[in-house]
PDB file of N, CA and C in Angstrom:
ATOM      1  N   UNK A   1       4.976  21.978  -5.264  1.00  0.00           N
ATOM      2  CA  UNK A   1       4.824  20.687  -4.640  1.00  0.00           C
ATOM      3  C   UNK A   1       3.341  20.323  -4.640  1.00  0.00           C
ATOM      4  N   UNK A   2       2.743  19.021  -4.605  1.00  0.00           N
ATOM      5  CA  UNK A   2       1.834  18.222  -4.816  1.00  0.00           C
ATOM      6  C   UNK A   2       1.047  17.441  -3.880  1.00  0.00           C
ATOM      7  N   UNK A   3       0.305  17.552  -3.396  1.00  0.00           N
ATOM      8  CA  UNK A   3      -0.251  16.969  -2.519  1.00  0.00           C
ATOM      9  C   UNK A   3      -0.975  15.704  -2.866  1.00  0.00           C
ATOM     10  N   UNK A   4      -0.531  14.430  -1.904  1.00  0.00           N
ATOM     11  CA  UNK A   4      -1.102  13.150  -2.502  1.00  0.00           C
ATOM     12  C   UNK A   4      -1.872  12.918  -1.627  1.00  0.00           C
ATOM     13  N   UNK A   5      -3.287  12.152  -1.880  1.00  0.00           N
ATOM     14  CA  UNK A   5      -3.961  11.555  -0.873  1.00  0.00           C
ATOM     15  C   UNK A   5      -4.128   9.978  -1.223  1.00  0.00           C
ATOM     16  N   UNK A   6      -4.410   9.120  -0.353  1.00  0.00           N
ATOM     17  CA  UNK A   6      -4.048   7.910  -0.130  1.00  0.00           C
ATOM     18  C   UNK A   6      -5.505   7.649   1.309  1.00  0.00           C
ATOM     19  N   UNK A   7      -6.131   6.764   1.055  1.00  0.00           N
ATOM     20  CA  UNK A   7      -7.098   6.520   2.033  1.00  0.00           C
ATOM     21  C   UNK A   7      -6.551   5.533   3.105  1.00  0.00           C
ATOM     22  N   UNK A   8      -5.767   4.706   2.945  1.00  0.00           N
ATOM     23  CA  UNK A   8      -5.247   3.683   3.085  1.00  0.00           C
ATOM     24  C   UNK A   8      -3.485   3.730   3.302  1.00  0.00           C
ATOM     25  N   UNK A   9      -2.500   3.451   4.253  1.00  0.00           N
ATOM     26  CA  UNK A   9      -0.902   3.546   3.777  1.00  0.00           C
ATOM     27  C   UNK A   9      -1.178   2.192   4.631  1.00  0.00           C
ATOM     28  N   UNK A  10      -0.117   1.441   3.898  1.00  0.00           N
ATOM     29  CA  UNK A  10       0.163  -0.264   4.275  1.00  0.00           C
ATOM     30  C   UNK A  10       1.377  -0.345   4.754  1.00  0.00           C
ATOM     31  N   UNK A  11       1.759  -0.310   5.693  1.00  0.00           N
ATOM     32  CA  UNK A  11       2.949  -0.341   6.535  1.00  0.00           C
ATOM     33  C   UNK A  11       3.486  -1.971   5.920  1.00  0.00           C
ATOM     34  N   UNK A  12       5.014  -2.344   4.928  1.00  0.00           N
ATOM     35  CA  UNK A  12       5.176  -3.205   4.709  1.00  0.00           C
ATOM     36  C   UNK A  12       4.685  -3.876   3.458  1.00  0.00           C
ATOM     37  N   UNK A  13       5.190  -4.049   2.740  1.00  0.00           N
ATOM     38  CA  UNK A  13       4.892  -5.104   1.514  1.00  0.00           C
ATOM     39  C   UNK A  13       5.533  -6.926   1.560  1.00  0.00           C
ATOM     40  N   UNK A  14       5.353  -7.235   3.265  1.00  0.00           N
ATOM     41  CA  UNK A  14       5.450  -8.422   2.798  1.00  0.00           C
ATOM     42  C   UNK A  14       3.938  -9.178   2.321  1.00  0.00           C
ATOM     43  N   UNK A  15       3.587 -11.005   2.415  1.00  0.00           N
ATOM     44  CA  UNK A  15       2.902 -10.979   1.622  1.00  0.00           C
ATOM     45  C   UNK A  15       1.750 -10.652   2.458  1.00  0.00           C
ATOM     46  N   UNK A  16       1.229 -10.166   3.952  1.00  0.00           N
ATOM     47  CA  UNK A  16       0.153  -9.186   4.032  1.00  0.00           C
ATOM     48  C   UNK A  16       0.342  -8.472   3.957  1.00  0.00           C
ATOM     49  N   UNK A  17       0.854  -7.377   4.109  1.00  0.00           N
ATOM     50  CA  UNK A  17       0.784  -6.231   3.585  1.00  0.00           C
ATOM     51  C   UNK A  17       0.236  -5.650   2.042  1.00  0.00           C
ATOM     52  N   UNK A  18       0.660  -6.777   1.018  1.00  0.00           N
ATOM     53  CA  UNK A  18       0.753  -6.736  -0.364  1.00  0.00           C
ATOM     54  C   UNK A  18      -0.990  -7.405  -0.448  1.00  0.00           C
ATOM     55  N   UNK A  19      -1.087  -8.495   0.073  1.00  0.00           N
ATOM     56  CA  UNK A  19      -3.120  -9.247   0.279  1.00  0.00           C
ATOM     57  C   UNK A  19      -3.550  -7.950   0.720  1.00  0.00           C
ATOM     58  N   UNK A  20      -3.166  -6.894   1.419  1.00  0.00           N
ATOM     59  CA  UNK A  20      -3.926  -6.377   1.871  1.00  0.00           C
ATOM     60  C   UNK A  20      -4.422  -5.279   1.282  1.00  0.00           C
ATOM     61  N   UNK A  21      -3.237  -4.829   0.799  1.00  0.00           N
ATOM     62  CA  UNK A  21      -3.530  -3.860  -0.226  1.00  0.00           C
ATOM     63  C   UNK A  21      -4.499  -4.186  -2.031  1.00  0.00           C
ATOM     64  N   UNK A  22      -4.142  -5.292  -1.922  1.00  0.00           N
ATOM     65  CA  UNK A  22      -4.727  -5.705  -3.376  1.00  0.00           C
ATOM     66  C   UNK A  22      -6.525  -5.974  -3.117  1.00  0.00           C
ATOM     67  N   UNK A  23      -6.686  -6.669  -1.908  1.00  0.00           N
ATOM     68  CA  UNK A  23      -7.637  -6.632  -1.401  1.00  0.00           C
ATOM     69  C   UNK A  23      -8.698  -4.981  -1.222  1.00  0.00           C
ATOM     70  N   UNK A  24      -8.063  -4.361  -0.656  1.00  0.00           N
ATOM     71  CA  UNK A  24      -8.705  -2.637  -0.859  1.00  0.00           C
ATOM     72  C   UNK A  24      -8.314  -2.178  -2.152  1.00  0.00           C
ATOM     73  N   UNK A  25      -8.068  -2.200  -2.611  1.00  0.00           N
ATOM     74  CA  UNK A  25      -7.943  -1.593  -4.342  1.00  0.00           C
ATOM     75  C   UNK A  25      -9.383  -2.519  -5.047  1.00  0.00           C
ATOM     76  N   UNK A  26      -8.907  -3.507  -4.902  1.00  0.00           N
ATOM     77  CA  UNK A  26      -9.867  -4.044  -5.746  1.00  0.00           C
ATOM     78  C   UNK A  26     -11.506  -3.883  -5.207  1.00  0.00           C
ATOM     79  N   UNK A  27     -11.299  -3.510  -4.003  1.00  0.00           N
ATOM     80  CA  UNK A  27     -12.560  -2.510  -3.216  1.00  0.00           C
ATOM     81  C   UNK A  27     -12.937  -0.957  -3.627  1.00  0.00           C
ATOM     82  N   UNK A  28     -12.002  -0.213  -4.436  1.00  0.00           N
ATOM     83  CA  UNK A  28     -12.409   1.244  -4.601  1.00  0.00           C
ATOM     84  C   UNK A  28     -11.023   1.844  -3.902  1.00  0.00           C
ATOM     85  N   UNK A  29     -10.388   1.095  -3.036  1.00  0.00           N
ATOM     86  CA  UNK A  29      -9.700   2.325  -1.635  1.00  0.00           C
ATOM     87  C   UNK A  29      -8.486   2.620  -2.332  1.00  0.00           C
ATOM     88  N   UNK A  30      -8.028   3.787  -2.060  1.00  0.00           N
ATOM     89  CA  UNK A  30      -6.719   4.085  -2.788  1.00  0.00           C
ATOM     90  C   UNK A  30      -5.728   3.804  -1.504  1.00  0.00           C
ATOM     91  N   UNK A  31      -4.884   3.033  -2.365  1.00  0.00           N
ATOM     92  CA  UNK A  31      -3.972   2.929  -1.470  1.00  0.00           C
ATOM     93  C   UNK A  31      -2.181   3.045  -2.127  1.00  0.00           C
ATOM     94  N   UNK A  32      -2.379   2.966  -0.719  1.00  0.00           N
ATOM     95  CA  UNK A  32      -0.076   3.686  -0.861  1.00  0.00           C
ATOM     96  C   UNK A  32       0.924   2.284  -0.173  1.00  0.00           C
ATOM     97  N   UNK A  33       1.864   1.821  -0.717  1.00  0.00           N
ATOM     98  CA  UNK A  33       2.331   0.604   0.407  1.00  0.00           C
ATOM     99  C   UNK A  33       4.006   1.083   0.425  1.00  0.00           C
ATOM    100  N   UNK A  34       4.501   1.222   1.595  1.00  0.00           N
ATOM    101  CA  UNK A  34       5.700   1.658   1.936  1.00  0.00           C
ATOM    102  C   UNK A  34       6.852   0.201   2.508  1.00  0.00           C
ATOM    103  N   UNK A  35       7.631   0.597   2.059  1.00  0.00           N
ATOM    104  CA  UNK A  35       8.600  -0.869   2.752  1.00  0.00           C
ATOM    105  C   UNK A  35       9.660  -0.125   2.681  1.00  0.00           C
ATOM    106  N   UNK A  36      10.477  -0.430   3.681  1.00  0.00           N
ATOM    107  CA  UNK A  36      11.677  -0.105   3.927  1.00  0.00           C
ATOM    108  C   UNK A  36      12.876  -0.162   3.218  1.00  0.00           C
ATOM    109  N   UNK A  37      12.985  -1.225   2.966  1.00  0.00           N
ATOM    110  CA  UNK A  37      13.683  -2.145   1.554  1.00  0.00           C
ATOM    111  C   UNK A  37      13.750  -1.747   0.226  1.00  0.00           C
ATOM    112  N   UNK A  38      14.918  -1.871  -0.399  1.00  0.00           N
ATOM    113  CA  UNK A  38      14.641  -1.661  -1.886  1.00  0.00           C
ATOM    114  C   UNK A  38      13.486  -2.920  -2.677  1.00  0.00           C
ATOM    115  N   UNK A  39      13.279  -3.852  -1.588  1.00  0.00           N
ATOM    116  CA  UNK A  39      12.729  -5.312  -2.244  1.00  0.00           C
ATOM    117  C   UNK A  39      11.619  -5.218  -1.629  1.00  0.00           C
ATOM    118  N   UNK A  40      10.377  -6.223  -2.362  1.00  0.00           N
ATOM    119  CA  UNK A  40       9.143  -6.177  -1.212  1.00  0.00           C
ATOM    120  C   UNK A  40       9.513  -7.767  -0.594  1.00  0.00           C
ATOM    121  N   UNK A  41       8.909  -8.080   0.404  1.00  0.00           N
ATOM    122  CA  UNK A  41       9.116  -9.429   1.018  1.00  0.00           C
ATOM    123  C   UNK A  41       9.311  -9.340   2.197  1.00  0.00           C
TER     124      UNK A  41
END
């Protein structure tokens, strides 16, 4: 097993969650975005 690191987890991929994350990536931050859903929204 594998250990992931993630600086950042985004609770939600609606559309903040999703600004928010695109926003820190495009900063350097690694990030992870989780949604509950098979769908983001």
């Amino acid at each position: 097993m594998t250990a992931e690191h993630w600086d950042v987890v985004v609770i939600g991929a609606g559309p903040a969650g999703l600004a928010a994350a695109l926003h820190l990536q495009a900063h350097g931050v690694e990030v992870k975005v989780l949604e509950a859903r098979s769908r983001v929204g």
